[in-house]
PDB file of N, CA and C in Angstrom:
ATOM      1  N   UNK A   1      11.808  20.072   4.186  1.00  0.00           N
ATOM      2  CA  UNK A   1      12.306  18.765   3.810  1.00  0.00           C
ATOM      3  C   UNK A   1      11.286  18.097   2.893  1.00  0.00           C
ATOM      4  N   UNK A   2      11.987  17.103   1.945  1.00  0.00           N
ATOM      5  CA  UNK A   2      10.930  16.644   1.063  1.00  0.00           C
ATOM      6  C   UNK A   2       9.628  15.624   1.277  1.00  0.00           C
ATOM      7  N   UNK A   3       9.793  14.834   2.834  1.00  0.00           N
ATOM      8  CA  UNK A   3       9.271  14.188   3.646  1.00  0.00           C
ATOM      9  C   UNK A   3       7.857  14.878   3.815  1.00  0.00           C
ATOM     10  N   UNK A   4       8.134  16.227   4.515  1.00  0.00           N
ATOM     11  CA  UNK A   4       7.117  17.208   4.760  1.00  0.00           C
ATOM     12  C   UNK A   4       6.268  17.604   3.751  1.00  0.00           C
ATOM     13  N   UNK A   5       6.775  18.457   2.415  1.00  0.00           N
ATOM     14  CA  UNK A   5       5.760  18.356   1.327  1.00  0.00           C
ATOM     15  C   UNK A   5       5.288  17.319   0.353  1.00  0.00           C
ATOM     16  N   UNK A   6       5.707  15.981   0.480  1.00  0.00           N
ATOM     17  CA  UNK A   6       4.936  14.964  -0.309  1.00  0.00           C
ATOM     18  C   UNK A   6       4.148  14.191   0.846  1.00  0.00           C
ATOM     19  N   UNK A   7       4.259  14.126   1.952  1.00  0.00           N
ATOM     20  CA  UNK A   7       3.161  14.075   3.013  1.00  0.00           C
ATOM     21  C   UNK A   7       1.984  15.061   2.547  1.00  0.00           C
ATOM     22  N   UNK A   8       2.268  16.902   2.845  1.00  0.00           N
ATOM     23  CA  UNK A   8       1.199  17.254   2.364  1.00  0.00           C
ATOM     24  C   UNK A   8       0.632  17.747   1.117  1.00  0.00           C
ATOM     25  N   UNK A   9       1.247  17.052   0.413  1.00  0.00           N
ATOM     26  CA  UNK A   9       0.963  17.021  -1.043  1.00  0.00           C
ATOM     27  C   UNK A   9      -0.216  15.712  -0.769  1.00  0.00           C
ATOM     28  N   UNK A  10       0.511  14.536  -0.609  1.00  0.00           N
ATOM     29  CA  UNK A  10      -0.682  13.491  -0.758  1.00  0.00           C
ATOM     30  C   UNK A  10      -2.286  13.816   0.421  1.00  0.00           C
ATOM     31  N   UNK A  11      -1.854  14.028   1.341  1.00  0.00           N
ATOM     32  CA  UNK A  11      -2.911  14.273   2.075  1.00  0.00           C
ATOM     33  C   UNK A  11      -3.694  15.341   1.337  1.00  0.00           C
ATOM     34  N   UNK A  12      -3.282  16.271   1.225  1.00  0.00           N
ATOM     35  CA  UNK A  12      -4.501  17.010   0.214  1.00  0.00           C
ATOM     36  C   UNK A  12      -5.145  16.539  -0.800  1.00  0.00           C
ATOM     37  N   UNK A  13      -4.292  15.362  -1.386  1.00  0.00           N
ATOM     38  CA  UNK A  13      -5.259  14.537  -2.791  1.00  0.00           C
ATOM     39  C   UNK A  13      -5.967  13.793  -2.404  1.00  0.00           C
ATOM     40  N   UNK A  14      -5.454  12.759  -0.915  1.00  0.00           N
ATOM     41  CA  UNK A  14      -6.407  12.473  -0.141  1.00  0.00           C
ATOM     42  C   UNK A  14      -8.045  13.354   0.580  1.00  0.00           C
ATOM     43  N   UNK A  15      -7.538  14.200   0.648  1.00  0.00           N
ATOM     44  CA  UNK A  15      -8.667  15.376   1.345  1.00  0.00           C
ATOM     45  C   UNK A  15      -8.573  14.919   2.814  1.00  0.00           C
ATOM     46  N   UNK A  16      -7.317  14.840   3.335  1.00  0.00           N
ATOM     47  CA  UNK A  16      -6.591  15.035   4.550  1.00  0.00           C
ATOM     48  C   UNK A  16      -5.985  16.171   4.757  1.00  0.00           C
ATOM     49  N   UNK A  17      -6.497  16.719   6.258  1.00  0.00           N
ATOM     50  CA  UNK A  17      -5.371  17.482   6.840  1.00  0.00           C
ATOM     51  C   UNK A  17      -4.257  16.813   7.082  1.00  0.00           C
ATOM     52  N   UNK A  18      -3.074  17.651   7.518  1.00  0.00           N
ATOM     53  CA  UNK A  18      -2.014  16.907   7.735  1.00  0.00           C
ATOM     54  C   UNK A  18      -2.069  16.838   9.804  1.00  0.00           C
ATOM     55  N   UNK A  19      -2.885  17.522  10.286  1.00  0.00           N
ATOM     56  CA  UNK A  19      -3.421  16.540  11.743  1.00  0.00           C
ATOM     57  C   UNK A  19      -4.350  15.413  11.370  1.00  0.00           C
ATOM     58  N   UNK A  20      -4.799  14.876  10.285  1.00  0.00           N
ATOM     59  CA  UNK A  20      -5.718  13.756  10.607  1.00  0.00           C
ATOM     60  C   UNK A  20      -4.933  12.929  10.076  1.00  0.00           C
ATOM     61  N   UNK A  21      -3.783  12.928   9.007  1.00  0.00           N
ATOM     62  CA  UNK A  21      -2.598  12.352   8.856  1.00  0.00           C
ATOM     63  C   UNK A  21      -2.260  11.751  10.210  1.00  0.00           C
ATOM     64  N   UNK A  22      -1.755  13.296  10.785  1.00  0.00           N
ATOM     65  CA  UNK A  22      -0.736  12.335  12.286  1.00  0.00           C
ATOM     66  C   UNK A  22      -1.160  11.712  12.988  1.00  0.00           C
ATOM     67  N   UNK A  23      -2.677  12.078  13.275  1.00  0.00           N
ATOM     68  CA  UNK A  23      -3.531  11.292  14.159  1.00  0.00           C
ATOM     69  C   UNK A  23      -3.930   9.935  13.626  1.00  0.00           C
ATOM     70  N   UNK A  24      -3.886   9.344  12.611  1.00  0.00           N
ATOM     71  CA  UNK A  24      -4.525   8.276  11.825  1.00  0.00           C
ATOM     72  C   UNK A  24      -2.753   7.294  11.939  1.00  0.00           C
ATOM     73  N   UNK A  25      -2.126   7.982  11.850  1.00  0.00           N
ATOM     74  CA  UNK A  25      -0.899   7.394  11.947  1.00  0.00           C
ATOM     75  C   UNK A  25      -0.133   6.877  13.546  1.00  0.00           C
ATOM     76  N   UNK A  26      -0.627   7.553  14.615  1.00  0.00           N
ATOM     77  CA  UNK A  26      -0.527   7.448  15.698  1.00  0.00           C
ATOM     78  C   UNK A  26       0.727   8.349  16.643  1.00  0.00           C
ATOM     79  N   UNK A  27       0.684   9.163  15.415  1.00  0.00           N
ATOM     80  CA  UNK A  27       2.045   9.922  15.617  1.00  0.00           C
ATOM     81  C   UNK A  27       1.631  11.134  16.853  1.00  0.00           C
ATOM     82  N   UNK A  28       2.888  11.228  17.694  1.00  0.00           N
ATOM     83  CA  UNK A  28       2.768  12.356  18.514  1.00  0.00           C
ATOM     84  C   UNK A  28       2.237  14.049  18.120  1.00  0.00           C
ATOM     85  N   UNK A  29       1.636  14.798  18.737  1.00  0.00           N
ATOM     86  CA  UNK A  29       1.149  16.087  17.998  1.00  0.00           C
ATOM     87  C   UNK A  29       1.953  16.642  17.531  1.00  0.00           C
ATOM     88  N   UNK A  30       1.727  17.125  16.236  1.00  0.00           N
ATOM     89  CA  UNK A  30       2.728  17.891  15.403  1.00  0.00           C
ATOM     90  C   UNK A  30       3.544  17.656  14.817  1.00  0.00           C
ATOM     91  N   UNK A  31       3.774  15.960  14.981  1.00  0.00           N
ATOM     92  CA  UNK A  31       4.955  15.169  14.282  1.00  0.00           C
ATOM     93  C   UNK A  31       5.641  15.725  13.016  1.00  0.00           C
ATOM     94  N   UNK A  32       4.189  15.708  12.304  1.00  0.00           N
ATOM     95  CA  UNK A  32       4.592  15.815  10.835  1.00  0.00           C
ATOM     96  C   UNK A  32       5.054  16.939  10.118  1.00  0.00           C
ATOM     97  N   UNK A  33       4.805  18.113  11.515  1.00  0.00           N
ATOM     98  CA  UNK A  33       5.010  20.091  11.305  1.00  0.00           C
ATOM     99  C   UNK A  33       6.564  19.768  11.592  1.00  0.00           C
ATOM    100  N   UNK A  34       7.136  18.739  12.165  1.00  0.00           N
ATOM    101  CA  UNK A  34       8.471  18.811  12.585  1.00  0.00           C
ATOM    102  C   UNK A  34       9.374  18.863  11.544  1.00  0.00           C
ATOM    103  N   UNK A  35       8.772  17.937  10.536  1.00  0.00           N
ATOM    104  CA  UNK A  35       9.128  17.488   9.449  1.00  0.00           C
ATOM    105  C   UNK A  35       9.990  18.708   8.370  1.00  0.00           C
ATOM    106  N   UNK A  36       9.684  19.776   8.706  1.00  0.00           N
ATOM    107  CA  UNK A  36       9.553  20.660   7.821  1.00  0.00           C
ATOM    108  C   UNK A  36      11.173  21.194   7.810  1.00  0.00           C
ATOM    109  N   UNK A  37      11.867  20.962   9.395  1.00  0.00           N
ATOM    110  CA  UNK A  37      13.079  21.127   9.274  1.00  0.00           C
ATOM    111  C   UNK A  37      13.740  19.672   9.523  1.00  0.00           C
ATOM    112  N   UNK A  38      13.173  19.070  10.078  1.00  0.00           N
ATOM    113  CA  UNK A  38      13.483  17.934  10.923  1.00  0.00           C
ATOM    114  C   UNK A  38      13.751  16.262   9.750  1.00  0.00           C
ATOM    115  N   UNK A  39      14.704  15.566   9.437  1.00  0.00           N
ATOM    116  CA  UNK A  39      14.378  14.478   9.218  1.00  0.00           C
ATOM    117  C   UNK A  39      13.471  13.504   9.926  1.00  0.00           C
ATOM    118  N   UNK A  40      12.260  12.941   9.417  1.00  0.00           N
ATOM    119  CA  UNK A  40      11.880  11.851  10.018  1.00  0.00           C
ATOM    120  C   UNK A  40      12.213  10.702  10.723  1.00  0.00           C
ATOM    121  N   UNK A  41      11.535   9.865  11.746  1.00  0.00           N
ATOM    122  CA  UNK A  41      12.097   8.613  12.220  1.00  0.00           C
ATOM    123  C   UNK A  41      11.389   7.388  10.943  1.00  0.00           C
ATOM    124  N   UNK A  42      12.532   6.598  10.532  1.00  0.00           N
ATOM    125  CA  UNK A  42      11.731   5.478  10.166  1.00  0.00           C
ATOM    126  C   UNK A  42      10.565   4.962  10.128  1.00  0.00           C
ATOM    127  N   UNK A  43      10.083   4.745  11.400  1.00  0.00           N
ATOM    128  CA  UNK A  43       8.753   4.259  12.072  1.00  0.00           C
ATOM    129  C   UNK A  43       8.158   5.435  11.964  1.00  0.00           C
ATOM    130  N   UNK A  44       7.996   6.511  11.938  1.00  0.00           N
ATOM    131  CA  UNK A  44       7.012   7.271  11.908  1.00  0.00           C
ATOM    132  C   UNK A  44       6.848   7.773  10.326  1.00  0.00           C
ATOM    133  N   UNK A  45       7.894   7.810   9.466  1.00  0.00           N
ATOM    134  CA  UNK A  45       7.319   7.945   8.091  1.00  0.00           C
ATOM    135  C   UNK A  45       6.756   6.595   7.288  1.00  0.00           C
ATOM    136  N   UNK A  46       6.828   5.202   7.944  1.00  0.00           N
ATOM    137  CA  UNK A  46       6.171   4.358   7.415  1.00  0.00           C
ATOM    138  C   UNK A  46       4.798   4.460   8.476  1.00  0.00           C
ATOM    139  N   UNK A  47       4.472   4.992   8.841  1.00  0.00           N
ATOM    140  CA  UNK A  47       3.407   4.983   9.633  1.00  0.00           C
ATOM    141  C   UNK A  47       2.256   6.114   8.309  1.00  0.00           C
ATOM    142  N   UNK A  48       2.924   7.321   8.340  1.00  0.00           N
ATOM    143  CA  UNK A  48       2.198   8.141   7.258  1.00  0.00           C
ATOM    144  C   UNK A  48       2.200   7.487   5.632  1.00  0.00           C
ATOM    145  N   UNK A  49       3.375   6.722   5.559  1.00  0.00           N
ATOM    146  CA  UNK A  49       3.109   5.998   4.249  1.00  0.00           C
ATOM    147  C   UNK A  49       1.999   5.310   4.648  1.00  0.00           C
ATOM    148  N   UNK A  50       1.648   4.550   5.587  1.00  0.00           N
ATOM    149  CA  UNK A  50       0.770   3.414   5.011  1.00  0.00           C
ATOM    150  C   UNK A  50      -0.568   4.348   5.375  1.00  0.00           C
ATOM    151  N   UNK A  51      -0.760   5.167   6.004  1.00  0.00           N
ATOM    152  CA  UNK A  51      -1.717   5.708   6.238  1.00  0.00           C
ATOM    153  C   UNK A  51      -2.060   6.746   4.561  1.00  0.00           C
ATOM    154  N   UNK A  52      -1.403   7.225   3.786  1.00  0.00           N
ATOM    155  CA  UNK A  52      -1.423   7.778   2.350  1.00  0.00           C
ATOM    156  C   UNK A  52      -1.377   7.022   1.213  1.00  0.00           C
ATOM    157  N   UNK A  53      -1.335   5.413   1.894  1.00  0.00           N
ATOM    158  CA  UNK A  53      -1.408   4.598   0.721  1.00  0.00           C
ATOM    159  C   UNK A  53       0.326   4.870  -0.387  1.00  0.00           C
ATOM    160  N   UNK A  54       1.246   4.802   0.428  1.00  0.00           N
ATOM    161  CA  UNK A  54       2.620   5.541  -0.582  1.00  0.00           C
ATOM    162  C   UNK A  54       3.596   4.468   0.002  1.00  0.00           C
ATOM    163  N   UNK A  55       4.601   4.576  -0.281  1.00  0.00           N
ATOM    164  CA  UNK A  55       5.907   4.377  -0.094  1.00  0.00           C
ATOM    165  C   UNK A  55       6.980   5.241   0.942  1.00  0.00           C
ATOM    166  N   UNK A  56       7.683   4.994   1.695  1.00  0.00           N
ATOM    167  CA  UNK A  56       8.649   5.440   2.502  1.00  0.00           C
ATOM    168  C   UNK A  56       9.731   6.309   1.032  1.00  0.00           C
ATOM    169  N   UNK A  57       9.734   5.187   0.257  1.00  0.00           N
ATOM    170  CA  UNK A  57      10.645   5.356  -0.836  1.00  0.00           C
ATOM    171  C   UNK A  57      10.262   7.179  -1.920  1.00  0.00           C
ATOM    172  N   UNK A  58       8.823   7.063  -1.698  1.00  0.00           N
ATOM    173  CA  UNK A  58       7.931   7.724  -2.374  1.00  0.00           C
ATOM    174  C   UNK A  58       8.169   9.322  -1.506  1.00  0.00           C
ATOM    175  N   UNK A  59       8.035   9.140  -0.083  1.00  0.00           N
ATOM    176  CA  UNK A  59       7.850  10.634   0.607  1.00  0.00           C
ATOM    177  C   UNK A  59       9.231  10.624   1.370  1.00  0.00           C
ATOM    178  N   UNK A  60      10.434   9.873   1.044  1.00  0.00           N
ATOM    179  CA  UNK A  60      11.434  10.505   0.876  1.00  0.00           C
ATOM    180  C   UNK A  60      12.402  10.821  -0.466  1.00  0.00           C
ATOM    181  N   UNK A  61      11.577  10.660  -1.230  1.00  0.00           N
ATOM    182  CA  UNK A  61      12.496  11.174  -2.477  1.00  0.00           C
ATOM    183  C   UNK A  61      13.203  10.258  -2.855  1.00  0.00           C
ATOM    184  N   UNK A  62      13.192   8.755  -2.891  1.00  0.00           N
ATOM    185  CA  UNK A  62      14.172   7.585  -3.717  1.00  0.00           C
ATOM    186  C   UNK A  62      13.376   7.631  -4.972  1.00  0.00           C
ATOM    187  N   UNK A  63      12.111   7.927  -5.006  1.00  0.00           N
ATOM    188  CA  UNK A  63      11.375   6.905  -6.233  1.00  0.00           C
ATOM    189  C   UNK A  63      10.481   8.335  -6.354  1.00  0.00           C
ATOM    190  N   UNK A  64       9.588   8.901  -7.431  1.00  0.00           N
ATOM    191  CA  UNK A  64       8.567   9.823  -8.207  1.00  0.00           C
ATOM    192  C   UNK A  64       7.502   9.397  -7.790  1.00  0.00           C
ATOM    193  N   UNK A  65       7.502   7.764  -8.024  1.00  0.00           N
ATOM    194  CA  UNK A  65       6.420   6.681  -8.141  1.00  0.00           C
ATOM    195  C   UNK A  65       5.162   7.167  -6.533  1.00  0.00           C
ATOM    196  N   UNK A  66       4.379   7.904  -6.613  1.00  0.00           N
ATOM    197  CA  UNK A  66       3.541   7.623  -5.394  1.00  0.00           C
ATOM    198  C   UNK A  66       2.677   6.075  -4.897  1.00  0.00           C
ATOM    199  N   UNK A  67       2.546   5.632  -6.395  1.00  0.00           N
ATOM    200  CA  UNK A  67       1.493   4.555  -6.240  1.00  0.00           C
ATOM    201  C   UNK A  67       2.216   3.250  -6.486  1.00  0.00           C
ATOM    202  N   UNK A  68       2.783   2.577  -5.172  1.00  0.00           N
ATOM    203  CA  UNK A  68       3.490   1.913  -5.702  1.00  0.00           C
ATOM    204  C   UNK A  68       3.663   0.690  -5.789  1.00  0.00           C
ATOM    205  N   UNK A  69       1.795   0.208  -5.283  1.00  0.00           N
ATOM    206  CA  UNK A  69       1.453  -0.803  -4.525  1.00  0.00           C
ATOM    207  C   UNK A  69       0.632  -1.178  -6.427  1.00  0.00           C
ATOM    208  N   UNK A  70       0.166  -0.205  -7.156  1.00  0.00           N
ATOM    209  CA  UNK A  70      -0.231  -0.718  -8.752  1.00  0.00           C
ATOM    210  C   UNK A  70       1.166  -1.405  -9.072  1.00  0.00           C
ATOM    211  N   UNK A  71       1.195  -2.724  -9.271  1.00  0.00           N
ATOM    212  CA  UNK A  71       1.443  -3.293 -10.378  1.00  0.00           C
ATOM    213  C   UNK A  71       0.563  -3.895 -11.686  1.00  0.00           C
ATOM    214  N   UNK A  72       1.762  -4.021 -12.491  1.00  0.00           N
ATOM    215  CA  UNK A  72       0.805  -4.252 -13.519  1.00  0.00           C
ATOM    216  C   UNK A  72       0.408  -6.012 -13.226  1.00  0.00           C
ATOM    217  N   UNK A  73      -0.983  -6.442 -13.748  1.00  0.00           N
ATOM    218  CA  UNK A  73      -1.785  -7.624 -13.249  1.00  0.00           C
ATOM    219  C   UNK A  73      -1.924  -8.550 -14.613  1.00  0.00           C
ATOM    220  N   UNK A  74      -1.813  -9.469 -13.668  1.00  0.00           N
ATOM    221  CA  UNK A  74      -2.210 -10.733 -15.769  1.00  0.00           C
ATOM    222  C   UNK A  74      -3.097 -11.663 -15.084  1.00  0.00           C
ATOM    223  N   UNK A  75      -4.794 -11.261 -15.835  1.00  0.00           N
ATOM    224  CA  UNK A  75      -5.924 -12.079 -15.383  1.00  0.00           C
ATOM    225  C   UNK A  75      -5.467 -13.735 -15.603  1.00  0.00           C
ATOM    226  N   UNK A  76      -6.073 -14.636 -14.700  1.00  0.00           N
ATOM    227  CA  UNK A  76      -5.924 -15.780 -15.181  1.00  0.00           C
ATOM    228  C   UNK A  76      -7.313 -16.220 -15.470  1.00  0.00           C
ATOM    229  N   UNK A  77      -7.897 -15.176 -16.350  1.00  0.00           N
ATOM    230  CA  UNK A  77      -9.484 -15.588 -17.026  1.00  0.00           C
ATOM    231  C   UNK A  77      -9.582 -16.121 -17.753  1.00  0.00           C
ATOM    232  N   UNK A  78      -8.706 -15.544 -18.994  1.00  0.00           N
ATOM    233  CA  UNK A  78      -8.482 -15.359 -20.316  1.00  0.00           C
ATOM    234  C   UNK A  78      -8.197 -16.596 -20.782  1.00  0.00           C
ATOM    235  N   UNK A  79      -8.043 -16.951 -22.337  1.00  0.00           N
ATOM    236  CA  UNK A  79      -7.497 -18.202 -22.696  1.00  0.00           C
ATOM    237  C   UNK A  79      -6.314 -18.217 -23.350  1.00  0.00           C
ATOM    238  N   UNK A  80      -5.485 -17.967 -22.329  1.00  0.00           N
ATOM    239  CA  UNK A  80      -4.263 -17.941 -23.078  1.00  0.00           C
ATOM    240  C   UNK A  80      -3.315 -19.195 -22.124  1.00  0.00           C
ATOM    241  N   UNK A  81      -2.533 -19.825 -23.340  1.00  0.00           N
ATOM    242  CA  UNK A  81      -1.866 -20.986 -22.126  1.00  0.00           C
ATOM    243  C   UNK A  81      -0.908 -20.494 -21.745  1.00  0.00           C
ATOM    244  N   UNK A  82      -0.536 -21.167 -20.170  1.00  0.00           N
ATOM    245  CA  UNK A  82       0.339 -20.891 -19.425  1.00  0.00           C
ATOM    246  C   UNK A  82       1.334 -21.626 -19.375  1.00  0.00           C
ATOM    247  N   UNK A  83       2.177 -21.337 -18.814  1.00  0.00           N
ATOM    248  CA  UNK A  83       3.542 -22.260 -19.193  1.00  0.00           C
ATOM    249  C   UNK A  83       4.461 -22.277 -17.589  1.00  0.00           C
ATOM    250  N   UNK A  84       5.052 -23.245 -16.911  1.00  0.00           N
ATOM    251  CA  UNK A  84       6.220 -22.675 -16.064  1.00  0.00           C
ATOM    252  C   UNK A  84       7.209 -23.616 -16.257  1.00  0.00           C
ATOM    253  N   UNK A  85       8.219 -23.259 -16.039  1.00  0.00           N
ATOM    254  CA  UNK A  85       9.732 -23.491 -16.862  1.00  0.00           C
ATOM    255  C   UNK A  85       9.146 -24.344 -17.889  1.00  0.00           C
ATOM    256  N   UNK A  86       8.924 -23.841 -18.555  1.00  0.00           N
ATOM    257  CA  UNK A  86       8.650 -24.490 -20.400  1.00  0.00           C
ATOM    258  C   UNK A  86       7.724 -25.940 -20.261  1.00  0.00           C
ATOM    259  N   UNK A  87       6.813 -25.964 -19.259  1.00  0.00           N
ATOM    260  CA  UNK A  87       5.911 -27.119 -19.447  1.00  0.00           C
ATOM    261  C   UNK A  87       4.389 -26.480 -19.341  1.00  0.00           C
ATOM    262  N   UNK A  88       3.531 -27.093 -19.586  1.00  0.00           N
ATOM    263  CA  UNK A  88       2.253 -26.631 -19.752  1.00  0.00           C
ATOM    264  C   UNK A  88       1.510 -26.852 -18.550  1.00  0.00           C
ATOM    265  N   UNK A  89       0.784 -25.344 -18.562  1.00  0.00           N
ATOM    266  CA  UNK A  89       0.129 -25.700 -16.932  1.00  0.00           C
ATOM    267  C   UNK A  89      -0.827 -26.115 -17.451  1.00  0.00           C
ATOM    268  N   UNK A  90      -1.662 -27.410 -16.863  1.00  0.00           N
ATOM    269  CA  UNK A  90      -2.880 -27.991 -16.987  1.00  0.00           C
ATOM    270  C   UNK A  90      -3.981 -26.883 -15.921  1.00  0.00           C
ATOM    271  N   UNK A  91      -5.337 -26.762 -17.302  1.00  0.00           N
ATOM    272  CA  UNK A  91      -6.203 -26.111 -16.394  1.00  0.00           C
ATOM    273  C   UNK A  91      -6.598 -26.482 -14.940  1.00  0.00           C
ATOM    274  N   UNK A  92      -6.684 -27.486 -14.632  1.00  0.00           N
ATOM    275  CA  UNK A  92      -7.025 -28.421 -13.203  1.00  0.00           C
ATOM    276  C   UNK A  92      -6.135 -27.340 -12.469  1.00  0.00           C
ATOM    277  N   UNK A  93      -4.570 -27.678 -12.520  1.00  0.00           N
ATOM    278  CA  UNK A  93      -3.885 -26.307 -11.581  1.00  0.00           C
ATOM    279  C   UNK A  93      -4.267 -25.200 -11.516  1.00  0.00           C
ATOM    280  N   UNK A  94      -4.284 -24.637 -12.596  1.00  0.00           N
ATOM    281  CA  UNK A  94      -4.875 -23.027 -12.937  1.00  0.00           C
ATOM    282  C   UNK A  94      -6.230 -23.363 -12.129  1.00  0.00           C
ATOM    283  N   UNK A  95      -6.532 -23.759 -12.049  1.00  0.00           N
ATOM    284  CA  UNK A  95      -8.054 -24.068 -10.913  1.00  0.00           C
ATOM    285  C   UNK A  95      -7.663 -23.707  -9.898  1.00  0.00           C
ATOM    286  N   UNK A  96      -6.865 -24.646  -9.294  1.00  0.00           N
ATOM    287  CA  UNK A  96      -6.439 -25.016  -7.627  1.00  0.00           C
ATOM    288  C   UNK A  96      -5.484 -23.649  -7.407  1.00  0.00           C
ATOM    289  N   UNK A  97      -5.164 -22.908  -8.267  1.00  0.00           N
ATOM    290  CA  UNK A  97      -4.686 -21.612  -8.363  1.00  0.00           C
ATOM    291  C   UNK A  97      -5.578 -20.474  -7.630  1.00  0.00           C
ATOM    292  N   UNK A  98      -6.717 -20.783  -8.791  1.00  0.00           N
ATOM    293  CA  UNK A  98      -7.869 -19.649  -8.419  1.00  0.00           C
ATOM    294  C   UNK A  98      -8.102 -19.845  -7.172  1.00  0.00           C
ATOM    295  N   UNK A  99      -8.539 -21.244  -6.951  1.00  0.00           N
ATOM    296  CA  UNK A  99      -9.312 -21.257  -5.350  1.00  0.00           C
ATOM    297  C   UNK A  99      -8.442 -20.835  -4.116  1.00  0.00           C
ATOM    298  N   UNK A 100      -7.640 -21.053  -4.262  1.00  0.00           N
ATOM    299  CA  UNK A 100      -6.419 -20.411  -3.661  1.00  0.00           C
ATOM    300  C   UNK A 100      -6.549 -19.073  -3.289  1.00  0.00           C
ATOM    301  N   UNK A 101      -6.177 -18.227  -4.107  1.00  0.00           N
ATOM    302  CA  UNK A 101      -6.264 -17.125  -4.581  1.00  0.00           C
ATOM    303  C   UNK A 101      -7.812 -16.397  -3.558  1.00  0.00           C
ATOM    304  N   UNK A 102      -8.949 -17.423  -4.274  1.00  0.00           N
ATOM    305  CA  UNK A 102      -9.841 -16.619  -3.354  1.00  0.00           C
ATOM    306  C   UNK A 102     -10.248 -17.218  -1.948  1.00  0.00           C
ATOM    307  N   UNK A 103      -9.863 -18.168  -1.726  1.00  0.00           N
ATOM    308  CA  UNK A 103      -9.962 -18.505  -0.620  1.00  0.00           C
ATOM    309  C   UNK A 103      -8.955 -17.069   0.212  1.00  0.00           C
ATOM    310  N   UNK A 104      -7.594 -16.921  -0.112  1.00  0.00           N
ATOM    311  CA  UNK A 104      -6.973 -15.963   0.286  1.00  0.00           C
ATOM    312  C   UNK A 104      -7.254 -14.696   0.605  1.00  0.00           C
ATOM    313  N   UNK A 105      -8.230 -13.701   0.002  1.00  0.00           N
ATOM    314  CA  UNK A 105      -9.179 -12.759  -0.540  1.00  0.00           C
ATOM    315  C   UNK A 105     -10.242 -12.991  -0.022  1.00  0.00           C
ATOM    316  N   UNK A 106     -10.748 -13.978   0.706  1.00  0.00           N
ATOM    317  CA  UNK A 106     -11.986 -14.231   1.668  1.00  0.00           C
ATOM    318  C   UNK A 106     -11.326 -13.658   3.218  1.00  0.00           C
ATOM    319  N   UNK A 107     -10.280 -14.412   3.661  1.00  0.00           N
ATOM    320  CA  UNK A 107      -9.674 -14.633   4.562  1.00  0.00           C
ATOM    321  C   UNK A 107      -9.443 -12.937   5.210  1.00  0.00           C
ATOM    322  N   UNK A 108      -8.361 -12.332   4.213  1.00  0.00           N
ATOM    323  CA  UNK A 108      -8.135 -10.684   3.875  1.00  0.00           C
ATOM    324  C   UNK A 108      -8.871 -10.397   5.029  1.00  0.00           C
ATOM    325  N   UNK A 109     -10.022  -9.967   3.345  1.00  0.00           N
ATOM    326  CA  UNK A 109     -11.293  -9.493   4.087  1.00  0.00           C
ATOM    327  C   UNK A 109     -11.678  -9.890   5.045  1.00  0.00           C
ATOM    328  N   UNK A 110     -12.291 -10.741   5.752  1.00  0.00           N
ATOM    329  CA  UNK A 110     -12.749 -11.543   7.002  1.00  0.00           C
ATOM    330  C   UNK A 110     -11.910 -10.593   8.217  1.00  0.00           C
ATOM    331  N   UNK A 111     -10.327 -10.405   7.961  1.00  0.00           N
ATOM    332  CA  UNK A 111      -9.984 -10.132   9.087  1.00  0.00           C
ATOM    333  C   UNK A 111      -9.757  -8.303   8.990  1.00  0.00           C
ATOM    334  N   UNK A 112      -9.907  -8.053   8.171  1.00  0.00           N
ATOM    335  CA  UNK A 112     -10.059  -6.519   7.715  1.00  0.00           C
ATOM    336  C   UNK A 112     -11.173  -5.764   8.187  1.00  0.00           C
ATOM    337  N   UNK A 113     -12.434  -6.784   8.124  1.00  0.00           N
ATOM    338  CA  UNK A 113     -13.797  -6.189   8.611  1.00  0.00           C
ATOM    339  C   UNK A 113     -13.368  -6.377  10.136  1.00  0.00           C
ATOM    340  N   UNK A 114     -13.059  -7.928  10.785  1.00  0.00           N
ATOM    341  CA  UNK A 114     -12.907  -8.338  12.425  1.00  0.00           C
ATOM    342  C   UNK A 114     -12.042  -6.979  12.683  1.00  0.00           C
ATOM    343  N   UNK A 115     -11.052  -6.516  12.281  1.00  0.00           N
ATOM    344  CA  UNK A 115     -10.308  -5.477  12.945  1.00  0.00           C
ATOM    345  C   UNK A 115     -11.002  -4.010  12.546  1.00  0.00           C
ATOM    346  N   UNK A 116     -11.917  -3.643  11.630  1.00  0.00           N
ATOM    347  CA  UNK A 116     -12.530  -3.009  11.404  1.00  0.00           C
ATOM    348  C   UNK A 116     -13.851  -2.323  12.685  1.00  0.00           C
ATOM    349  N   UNK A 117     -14.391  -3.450  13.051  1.00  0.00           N
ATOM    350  CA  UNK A 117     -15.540  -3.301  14.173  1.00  0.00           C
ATOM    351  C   UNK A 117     -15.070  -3.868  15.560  1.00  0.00           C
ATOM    352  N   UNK A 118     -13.384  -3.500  15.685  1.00  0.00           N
ATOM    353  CA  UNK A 118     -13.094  -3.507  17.373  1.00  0.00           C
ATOM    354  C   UNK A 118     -13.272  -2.317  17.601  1.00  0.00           C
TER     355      UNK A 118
END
């Protein structure tokens, strides 16, 4: 099934076995060997997606796309003016934007590391 080889397709680009796959995913032993005839459960192929960094969409064959969390990004460094519905954003917003933004990106992190060192 196509579940089964784009699992171990990515895990090898990862430099994963496909047991440290199942195990990282929380999946029962051998889950992912099931795969091979077996359709997946929902919950257990979003479990190996998020553990491969992919899409459900991706390791069942809707989408090519593996990476699907890249979008494309528009710095708000630059000096270019901004606009929303056809009025001009004043830099002051574009400020209260940023801080935003990293205040948000503090936070992330903060709880990424806290769940990191339980």
């Amino acid at each position: 099934m196509i579940e089964f080889e784009r699992t171990k397709e990515l895990a090898k680009k990862n430099k994963l076995t496909l047991l440290e796959v199942n195990d990282k995913a929380g999946l029962g032993k051998r889950t992912i060997y099931n795969w091979k005839d077996r359709k997946p459960g929902s919950l257990a192929l979003s479990a190996v997606a998020k553990v491969l960094h992919t899409s459900t969409d991706y390791l069942s064959g809707r989408t090519d796309d593996p990476n699907p969390h890249q979008k494309e990004t528009v710095s708000l460094d630059h000096e270019v003016p901004y606009s929303y519905h056809g009025y001009h954003v004043p830099e002051e917003y574009l400020n209260m934007v940023r801080e935003l933004m990293e205040k948000d990106i503090r936070e992330r992190r903060a709880r990424k590391n806290d769940r990191g060192q339980q």
